[in-house]
Protein backbone atom coordinates (compact mmCIF):
# COMPACT_ATOMS: atom_id res chain seq x y z
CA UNK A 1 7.46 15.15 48.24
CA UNK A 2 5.82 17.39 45.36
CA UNK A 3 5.11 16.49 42.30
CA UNK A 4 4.84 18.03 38.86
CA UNK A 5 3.92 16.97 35.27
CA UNK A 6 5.27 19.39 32.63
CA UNK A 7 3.80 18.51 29.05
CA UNK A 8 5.43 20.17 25.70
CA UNK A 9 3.19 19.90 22.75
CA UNK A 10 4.42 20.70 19.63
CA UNK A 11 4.04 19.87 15.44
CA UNK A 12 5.67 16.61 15.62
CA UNK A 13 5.56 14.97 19.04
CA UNK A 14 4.50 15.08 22.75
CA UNK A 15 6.71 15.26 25.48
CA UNK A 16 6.08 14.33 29.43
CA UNK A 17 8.02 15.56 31.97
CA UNK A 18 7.43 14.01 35.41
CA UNK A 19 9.23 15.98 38.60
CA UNK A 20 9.82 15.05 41.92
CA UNK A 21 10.75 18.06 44.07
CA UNK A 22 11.90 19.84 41.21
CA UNK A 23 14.13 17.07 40.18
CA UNK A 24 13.31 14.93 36.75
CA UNK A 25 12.33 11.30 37.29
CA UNK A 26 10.50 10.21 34.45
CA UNK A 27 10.64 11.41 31.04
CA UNK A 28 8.09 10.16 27.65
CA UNK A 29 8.45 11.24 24.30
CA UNK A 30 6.21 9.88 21.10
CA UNK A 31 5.00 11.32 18.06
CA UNK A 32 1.78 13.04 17.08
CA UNK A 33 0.77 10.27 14.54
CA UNK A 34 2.63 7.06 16.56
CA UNK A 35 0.51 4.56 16.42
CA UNK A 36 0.61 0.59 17.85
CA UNK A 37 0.75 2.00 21.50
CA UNK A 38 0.34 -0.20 24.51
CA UNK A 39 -3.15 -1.03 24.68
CA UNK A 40 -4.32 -0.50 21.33
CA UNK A 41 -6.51 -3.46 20.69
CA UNK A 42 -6.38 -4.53 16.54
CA UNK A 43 -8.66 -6.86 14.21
CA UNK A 44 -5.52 -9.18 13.13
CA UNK A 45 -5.26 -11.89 10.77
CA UNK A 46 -2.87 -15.09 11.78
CA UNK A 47 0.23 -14.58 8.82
CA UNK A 48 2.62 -17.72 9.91
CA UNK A 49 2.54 -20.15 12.91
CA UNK A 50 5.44 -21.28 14.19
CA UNK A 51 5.24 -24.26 16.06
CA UNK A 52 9.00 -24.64 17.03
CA UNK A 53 8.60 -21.39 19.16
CA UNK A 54 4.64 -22.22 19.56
CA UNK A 55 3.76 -18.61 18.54
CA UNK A 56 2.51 -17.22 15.26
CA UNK A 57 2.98 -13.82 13.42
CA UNK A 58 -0.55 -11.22 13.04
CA UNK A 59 -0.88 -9.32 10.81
CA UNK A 60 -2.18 -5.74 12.48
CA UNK A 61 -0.78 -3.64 9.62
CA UNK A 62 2.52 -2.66 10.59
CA UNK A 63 5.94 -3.24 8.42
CA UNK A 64 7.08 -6.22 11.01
CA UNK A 65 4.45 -8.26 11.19
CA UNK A 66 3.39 -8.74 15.12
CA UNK A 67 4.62 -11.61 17.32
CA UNK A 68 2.04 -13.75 19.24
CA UNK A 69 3.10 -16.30 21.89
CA UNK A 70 0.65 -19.54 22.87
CA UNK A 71 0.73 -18.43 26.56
CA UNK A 72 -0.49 -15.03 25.61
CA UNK A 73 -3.91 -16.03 24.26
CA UNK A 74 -5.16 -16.04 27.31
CA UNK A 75 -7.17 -18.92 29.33
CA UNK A 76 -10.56 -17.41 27.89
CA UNK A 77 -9.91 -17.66 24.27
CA UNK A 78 -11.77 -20.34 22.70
CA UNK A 79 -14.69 -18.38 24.55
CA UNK A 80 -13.36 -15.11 23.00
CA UNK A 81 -12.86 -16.67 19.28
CA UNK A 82 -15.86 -18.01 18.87
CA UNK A 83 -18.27 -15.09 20.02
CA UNK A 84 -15.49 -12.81 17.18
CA UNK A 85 -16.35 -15.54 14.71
CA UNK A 86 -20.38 -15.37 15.32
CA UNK A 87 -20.33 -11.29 15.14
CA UNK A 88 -18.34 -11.29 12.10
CA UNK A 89 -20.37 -13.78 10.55
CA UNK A 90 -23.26 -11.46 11.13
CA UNK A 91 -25.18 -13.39 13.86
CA UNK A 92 -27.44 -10.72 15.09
CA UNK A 93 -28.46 -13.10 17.85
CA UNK A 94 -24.77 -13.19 19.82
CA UNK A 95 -25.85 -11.35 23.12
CA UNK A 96 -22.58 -11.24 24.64
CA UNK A 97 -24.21 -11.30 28.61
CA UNK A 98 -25.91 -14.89 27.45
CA UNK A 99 -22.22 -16.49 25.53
CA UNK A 100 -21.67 -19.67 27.46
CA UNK A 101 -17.91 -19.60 29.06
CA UNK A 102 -16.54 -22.20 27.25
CA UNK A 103 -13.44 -24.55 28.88
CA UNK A 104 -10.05 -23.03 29.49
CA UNK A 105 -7.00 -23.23 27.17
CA UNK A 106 -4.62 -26.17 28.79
CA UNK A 107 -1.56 -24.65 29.83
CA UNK A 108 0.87 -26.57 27.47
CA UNK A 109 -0.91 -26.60 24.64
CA UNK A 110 0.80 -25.94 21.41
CA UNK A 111 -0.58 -23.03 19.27
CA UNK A 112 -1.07 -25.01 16.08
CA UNK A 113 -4.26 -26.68 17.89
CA UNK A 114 -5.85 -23.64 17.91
CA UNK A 115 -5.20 -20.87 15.51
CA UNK A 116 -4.88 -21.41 11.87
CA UNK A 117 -3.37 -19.18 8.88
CA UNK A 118 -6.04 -16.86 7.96
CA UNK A 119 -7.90 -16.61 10.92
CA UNK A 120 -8.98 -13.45 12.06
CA UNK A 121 -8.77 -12.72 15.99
CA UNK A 122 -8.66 -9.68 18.20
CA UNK A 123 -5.32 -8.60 19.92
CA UNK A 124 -3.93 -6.21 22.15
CA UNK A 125 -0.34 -4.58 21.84
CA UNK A 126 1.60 -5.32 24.66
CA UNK A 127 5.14 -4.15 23.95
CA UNK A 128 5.45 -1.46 21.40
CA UNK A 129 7.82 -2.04 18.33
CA UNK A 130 11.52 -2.18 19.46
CA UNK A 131 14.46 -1.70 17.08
CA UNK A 132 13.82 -4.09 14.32
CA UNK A 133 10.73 -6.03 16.35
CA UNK A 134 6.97 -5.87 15.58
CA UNK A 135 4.71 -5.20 18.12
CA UNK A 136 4.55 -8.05 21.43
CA UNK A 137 0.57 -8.90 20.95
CA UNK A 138 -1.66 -10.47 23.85
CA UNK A 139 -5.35 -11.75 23.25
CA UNK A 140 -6.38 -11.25 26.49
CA UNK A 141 -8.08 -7.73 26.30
CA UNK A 142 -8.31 -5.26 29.04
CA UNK A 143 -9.91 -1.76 29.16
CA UNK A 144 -7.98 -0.07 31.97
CA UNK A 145 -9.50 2.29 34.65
CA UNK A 146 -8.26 4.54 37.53
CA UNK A 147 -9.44 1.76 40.05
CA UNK A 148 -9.85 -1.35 38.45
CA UNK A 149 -9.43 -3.06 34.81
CA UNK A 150 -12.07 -5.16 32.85
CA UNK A 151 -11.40 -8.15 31.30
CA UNK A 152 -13.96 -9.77 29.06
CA UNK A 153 -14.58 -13.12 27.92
CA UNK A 154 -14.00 -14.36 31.92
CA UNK A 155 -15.38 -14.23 35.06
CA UNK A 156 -12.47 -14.38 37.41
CA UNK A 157 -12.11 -11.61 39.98
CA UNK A 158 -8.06 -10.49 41.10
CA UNK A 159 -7.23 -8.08 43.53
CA UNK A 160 -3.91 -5.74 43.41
CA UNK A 161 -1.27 -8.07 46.02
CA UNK A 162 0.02 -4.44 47.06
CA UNK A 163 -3.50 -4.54 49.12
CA UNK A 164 -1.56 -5.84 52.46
CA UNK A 165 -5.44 -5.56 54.45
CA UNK A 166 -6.98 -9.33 53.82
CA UNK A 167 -10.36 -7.40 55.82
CA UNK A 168 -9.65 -4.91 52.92
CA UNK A 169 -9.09 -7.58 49.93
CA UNK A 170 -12.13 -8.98 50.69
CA UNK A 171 -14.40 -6.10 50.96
CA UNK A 172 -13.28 -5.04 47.55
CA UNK A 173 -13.84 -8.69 46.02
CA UNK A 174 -17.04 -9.19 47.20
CA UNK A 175 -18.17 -5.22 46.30
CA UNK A 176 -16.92 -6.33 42.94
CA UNK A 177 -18.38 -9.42 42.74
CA UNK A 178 -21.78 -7.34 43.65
CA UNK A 179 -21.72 -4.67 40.67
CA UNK A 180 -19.94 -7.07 38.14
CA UNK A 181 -21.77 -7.73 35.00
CA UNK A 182 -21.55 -11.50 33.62
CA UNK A 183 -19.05 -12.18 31.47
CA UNK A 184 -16.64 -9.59 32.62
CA UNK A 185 -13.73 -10.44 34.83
CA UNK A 186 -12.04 -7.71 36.53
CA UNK A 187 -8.52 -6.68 37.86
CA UNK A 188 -8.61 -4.82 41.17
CA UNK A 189 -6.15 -2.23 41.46
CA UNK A 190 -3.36 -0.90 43.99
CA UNK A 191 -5.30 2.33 43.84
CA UNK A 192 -8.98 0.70 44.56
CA UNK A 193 -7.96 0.56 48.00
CA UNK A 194 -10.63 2.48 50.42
CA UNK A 195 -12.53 3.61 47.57
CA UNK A 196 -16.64 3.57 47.63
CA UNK A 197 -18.61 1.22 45.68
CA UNK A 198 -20.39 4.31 43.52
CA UNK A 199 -16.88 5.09 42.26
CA UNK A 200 -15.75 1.89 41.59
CA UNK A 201 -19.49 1.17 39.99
CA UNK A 202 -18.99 4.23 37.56
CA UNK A 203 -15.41 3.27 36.21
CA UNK A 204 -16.68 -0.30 35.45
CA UNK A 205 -19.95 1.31 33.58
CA UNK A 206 -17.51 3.50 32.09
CA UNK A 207 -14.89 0.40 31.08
CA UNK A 208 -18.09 -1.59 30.09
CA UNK A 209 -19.60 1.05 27.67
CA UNK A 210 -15.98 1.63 25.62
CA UNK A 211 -15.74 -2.34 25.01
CA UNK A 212 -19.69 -2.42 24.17
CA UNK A 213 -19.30 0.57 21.40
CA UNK A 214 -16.59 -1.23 19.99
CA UNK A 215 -18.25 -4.22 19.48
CA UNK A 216 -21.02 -3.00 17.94
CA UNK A 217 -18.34 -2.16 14.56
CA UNK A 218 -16.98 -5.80 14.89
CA UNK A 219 -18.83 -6.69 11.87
CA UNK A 220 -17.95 -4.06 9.51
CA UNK A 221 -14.16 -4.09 10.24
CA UNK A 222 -11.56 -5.75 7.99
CA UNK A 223 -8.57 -7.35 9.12
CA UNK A 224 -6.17 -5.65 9.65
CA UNK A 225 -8.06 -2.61 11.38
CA UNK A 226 -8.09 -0.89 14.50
CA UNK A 227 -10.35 -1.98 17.10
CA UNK A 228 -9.88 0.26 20.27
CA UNK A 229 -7.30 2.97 20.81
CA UNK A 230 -5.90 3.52 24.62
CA UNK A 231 -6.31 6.83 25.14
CA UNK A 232 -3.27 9.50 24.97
CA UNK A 233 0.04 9.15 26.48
CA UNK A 234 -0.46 12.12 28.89
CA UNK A 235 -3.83 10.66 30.33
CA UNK A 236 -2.70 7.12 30.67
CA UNK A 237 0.28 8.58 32.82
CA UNK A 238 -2.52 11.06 34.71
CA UNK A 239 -4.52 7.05 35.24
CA UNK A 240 -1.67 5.35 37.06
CA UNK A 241 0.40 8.45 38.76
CA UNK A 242 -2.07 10.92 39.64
CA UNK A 243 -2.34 11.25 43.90
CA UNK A 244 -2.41 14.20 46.12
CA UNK A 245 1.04 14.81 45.98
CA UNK A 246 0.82 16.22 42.18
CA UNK A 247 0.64 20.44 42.67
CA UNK A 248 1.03 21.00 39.23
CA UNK A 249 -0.07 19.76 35.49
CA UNK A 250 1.43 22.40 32.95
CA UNK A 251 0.50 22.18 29.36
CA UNK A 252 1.81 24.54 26.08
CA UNK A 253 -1.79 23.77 24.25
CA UNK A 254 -4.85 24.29 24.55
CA UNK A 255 -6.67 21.04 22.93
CA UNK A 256 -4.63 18.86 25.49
CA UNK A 257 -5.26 21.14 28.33
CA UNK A 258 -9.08 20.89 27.54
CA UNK A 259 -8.73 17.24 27.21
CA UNK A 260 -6.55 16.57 30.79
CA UNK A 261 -8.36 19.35 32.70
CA UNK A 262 -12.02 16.82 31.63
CA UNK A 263 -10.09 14.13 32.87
CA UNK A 264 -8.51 15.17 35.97
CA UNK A 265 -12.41 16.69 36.58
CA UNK A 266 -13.64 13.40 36.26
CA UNK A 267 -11.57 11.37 38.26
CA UNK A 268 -10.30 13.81 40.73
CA UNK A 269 -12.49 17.33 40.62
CA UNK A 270 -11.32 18.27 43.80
CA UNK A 271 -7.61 18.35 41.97
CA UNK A 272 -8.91 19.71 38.79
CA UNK A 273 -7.59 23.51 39.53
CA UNK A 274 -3.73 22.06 39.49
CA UNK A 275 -4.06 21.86 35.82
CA UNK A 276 -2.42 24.76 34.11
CA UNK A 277 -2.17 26.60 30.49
CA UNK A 278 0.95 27.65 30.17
CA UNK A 279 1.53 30.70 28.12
CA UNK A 280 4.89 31.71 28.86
CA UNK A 281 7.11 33.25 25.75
CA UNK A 282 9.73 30.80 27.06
CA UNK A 283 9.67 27.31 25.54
CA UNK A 284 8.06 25.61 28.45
CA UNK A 285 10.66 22.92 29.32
CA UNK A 286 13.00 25.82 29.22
CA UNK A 287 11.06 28.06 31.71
CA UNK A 288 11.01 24.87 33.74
CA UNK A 289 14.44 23.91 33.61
CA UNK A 290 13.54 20.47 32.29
CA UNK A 291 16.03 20.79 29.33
CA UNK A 292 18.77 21.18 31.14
CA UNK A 293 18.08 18.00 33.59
CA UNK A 294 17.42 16.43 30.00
CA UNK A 295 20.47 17.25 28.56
CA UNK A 296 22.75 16.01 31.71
CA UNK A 297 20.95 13.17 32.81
CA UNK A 298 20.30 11.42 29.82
CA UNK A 299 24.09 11.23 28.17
CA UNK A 300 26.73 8.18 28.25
CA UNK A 301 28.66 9.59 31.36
CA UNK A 302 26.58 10.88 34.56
CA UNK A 303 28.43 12.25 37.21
CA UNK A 304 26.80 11.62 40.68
CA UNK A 305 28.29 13.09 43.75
CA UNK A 306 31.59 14.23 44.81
CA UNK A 307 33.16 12.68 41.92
CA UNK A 308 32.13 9.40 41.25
CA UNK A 309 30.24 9.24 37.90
CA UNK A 310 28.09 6.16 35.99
CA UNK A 311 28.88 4.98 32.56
CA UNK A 312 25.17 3.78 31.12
CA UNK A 313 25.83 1.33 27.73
CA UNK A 314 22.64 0.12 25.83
CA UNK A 315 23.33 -3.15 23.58
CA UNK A 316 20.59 -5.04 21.63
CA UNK A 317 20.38 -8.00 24.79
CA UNK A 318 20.80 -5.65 28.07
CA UNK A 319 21.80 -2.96 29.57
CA UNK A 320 25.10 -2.49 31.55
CA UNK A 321 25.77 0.43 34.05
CA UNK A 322 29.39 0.84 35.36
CA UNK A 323 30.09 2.58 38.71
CA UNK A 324 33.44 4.32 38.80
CA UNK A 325 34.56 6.38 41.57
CA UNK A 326 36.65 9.23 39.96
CA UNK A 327 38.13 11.33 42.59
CA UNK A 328 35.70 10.45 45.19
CA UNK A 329 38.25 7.50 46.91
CA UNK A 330 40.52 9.60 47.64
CA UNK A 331 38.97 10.74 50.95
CA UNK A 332 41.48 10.28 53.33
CA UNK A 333 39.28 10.53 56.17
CA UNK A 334 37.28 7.49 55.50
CA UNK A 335 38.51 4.04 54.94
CA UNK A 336 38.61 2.66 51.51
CA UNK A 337 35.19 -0.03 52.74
CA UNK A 338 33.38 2.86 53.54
CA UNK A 339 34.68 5.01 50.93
CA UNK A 340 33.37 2.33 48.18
CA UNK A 341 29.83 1.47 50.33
CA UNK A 342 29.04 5.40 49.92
CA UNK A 343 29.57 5.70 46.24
CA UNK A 344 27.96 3.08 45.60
CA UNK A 345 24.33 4.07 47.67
CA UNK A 346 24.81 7.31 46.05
CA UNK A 347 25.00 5.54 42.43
CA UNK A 348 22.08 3.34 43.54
CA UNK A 349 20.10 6.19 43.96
CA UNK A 350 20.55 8.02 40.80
CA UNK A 351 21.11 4.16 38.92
CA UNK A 352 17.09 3.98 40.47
CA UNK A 353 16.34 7.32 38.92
CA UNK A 354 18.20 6.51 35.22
CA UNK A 355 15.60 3.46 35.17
CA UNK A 356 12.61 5.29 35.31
CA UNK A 357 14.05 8.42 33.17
CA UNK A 358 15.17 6.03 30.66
CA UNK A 359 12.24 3.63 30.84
CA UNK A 360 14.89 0.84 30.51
CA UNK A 361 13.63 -2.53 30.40
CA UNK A 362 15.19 -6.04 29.75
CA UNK A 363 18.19 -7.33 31.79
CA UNK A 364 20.16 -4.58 33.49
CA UNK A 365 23.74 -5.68 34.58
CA UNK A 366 25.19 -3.12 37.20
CA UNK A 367 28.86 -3.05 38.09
CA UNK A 368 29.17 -1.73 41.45
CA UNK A 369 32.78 -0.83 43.05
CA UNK A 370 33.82 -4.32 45.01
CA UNK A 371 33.18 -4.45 48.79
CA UNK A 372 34.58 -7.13 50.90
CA UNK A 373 32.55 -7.14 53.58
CA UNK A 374 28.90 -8.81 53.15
CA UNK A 375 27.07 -6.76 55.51
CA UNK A 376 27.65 -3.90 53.45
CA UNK A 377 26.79 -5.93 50.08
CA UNK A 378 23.34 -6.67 52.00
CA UNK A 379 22.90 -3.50 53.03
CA UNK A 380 23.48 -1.99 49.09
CA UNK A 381 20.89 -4.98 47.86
CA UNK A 382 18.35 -3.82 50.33
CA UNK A 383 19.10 0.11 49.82
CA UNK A 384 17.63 -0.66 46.02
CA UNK A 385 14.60 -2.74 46.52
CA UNK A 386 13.37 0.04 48.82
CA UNK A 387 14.50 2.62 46.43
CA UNK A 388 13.05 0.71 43.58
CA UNK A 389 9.14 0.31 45.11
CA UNK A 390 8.42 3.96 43.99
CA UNK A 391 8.92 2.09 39.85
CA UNK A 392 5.52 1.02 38.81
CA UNK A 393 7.10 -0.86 36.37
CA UNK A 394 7.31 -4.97 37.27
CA UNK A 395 10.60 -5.58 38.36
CA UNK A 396 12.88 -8.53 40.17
CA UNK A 397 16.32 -7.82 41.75
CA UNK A 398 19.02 -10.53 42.35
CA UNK A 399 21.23 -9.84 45.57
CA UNK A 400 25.31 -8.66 44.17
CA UNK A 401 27.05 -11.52 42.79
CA UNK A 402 30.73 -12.59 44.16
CA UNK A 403 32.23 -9.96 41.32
CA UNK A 404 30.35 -7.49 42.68
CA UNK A 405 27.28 -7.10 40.53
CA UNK A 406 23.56 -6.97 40.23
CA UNK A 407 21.22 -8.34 38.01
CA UNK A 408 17.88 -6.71 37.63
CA UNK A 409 15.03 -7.53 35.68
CA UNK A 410 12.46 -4.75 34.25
CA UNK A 411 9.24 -4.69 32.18
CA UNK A 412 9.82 -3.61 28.82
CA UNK A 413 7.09 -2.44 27.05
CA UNK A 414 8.56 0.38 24.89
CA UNK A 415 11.50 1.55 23.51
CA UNK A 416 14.37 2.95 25.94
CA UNK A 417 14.18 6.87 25.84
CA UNK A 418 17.26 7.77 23.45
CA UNK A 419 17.91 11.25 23.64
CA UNK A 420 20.89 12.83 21.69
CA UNK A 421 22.44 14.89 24.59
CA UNK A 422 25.38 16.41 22.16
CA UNK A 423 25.22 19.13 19.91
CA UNK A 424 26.25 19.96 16.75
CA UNK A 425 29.39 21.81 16.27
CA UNK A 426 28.13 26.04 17.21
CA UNK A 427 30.51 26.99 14.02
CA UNK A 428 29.97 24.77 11.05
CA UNK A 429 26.85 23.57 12.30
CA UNK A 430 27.93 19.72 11.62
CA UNK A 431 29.39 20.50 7.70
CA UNK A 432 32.73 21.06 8.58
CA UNK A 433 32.77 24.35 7.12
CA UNK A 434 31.73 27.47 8.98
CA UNK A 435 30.54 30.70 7.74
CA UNK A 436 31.95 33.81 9.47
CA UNK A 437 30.21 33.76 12.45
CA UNK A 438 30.53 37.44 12.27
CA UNK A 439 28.24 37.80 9.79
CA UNK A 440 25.17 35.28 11.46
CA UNK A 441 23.54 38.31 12.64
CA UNK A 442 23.68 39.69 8.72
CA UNK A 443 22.04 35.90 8.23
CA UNK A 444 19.64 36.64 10.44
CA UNK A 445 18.58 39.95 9.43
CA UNK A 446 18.19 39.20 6.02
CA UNK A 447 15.71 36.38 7.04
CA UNK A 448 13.75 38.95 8.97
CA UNK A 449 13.59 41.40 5.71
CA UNK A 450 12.70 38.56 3.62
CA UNK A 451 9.60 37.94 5.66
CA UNK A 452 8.57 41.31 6.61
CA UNK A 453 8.94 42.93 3.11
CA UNK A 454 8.69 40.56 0.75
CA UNK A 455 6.52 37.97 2.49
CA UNK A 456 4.41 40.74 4.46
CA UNK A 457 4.77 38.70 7.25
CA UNK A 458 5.16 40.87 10.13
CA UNK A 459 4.16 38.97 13.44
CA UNK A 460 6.33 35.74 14.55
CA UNK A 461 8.43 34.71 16.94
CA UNK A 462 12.25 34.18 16.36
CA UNK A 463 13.94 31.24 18.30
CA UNK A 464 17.51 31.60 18.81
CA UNK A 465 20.26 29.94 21.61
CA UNK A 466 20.34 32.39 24.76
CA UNK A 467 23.98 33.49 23.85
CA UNK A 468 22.77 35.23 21.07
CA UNK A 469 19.52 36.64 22.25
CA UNK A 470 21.93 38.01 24.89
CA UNK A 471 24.14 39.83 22.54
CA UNK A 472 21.28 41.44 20.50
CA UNK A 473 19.42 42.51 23.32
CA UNK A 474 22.78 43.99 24.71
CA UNK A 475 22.98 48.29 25.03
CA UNK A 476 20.51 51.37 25.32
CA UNK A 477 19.49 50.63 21.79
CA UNK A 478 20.22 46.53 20.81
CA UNK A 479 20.35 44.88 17.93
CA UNK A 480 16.97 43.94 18.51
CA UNK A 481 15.35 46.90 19.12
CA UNK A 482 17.08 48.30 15.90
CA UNK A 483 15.24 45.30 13.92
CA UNK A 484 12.18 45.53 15.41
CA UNK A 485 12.06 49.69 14.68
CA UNK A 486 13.08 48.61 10.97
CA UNK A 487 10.91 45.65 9.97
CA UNK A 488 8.29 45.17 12.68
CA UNK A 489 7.55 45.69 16.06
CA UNK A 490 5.17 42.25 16.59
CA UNK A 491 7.85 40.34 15.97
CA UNK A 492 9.50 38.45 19.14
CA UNK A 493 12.94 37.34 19.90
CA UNK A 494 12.95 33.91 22.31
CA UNK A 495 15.96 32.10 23.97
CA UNK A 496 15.81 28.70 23.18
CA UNK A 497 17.72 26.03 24.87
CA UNK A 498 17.56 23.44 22.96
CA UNK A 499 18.91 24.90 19.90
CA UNK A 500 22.58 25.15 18.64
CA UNK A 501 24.94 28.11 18.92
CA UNK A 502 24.29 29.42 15.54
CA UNK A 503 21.06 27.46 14.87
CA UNK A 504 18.04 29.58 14.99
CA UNK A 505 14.45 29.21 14.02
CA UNK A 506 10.83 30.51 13.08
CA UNK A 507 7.04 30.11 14.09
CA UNK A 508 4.20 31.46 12.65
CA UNK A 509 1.69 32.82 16.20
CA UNK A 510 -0.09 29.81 15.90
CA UNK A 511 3.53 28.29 17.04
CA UNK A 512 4.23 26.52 13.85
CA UNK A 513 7.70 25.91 12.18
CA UNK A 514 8.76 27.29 8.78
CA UNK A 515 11.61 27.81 6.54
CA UNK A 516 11.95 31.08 4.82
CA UNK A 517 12.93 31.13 1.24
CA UNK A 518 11.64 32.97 -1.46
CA UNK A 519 8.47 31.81 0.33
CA UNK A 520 7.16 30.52 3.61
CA UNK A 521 7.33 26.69 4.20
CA UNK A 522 5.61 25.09 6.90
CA UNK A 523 7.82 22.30 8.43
């Protein structure tokens, strides 16, 4: 298997493509200026306890306030609060290698025992903000590494249960046990395994020093206030995906590719040459053929193979996947058993897929055609707990019910990806009244005159849907050469996928948007 990462950078957000032999399987989108990401750690102040759900609302300054549960403080909290409480008091004699570990929080303890309204505490975001929730908050922090993940305020030592070696499990606890500074616990991970003690010693130096520099600006922060940012979406992915079967990072700019290429050189400099700068005219998920797998693989209806075709419905509570088998029963060759035990490991496969495309979490409720024999059921169950070990998100899969479907539980820490797969109708452009389309390229050519003679703007690129870059770049002499002999000849003309029939649009050569008036508007 070969992998690729394909990264579009533009004004307004970031987008991650992840590709298995050519074929999309995971798929991240967020905005330039998104903050309260997973693993952001906040100053918060406690807003509201509520003891009947023995939780409490923080306060970490976004419009819902964040949601705190008593078994998410974490067993090391009273030793965490009050070594917060002596820094922001301004005790300049808290050295945080000499804090005594003080006893554990009791398992069912009740929150109201130990946080008050008003207090101040540190928290991590757990879950990101979903549809009209706040943030899912922890007090347990962790910095996390390549290798490993520190934990302060404890001194317990855990190591990754996908280590099957026990000779293995305990070399790497007692290596860590070795190199651990006091008052740090630390999380061993999947990815530890084999690695040399001068690795795994830098990462937790490097862990160490990003929780020390924070620390030291403890005092001076008012609640609410950012603490610690995780670091960007692309090199968190690069943290828990990258392996020797990646060939390829691509990236459309030139501050992220500076910032992944130090990365990857610093984790992994014997991969650092698969990073790329792409610099294609092409939009690069275009040139890639990633918006085309985006456009039919994220939509209501996916067909799958031969026929048979998934309905995907997202409600508030779950997630509910229907498998329908179209045409594809009518094989007369096969019996109708083995007919419906086919479609359905095909839909498996591509139902595995939609999971990590989507990043769907919750309760997903499949719908698989009925089978009467059990073997088969079995066989379906254990088809998608093997095909589900390549998701690094936590998951747990019940076997098919009697009504033929299966429950499966998935760690949701962000929003499902909701892409709008439709377009706009190519003629009125979603008014309901059209122009004459026969006079769009009049449209656009008095656009072009505006900004070449009365802006003096005369290098840019044009975006435009490939239908009608084809048709202006038809003949001996096109449409487009005519235009670019009139008005200018730096000007460039660039298919764009993602764009509607009759929808075009402008960038300055840095590759930002604007609007052409009377004047130039940056969007």
């Amino acid at each position: 298997m070969v992998s690729d990462i394909i990264v579009d950078v533009t004004q307004k957000d970031v987008s991650i493509a992840v590709m298995e032999d050519n074929v999309l399987v995971e798929f991240h989108k967020e905005t330039r200026n998104e903050t309260y990401a997973v693993g952001d750690i906040y100053l918060g102040r406690v807003k509201k306890l509520l003891p009947g759900l023995n939780a409490a609302f923080i306060d970490v300054g976004y419009k819902k306030e964040a949601f705190l549960h008593y078994q998410d403080l974490g067993f090391a909290f009273n030793t965490q609060q009050k070594y917060i409480k002596r820094i922001m008091s301004g005790d300049k004699k808290a050295n945080f290698s000499k804090l005594p570990i003080l006893p554990e929080l009791i398992k069912d303890g009740k929150i109201a025992d130990v946080l008050t309204a008003g207090e101040d505490l540190l928290v991590q975001i757990s879950k990101e903000p979903i549809s009209t929730k706040g943030p899912r908050l922890t007090a347990e922090l962790s910095f996390a590494g390549r290798y490993i993940v520190l934990i302060p305020f404890t001194e317990k030592i855990s190591v990754s249960g996908k280590i099957k070696s026990n000779e293995e499990r305990a070399r790497l606890r007692q290596l860590i046990q070795s190199i651990k500074p006091k008052n740090f616990g630390v999380i061993v991970r999947t990815s530890a395994e084999g690695k040399r003690v001068a690795e795994l010693d830098y990462e937790l130096k490097t862990l160490k020093k990003r929780f020390d520099d924070n620390l030291v600006r403890l005092n001076k922060l008012k609640s609410p206030s950012l603490f610690y940012e995780e670091t960007s979406r692309v090199v968190a992915l690069l943290r828990d995906i990258l392996n020797p079967t990646f060939e390829h990072i691509y990236i459309n700019d030139s501050d992220f590719y500076n910032n992944v290429l130090d990365y990857v050189t610093l984790i992994a400099p014997e991969q650092k040459d698969i990073v790329k700068r792409y610099n294609g005219s092409l939009p690069i998920f275009d040139h890639f053929a990633v918006t085309k797998q985006i456009k039919s693989s994220l939509a209501r209806t996916l067909t799958v193979k031969s026929g048979s075709y998934l309905i995907i419905e997202h409600t508030e509570a779950m997630h509910v996947i229907d498998v329908n088998s179209g045409n594809r029963l009518n094989n007369k060759d096969n019996e109708p058993e083995e007919n419906s035990f086919n479609v359905n490991l095909a839909a498996a496969d591509e139902i595995v897929r939609q999971l990590r495309l989507r990043d769907m979490g919750g309760i997903i409720v499949i719908d698989f055609i009925d089978m009467s024999e059990a073997g088969n059921r079995q066989k379906l169950y254990e088809h998608v707990l093997e095909a589900m070990k390549r998701d690094r998100a936590r998951h747990n899969i019940l076997p098919l019910s009697k009504f033929g479907l299966m429950q499966i539980t998935r760690q949701r820490v962000r929003p499902v990806v909701d892409i709008e797969t439709t377009e706009r109708c190519p003629t009125c452009m979603g008014t309901g009244k059209a122009k004459p389309s026969i006079l769009f390229t009049d449209e656009l050519e008095e656009k072009i005159s505006t900004l070449t003679n009365k802006l003096c703007m005369k290098q840019f690129n044009l975006h435009i849907h490939p239908y009608v870059f084809a048709y202006i770049s038809k003949g001996v002499v096109s449409i487009m050469m005519k235009w670019k002999l009139k008005y200018s000849m730096k000007m460039k003309f660039i298919p764009d996928q993602s764009l509607g029939f009759l929808e075009y649009k402008f960038y300055d050569a840095e590759n930002n948007e604007f609007v052409v008036s009377d004047k130039i508007e940056l969007k």
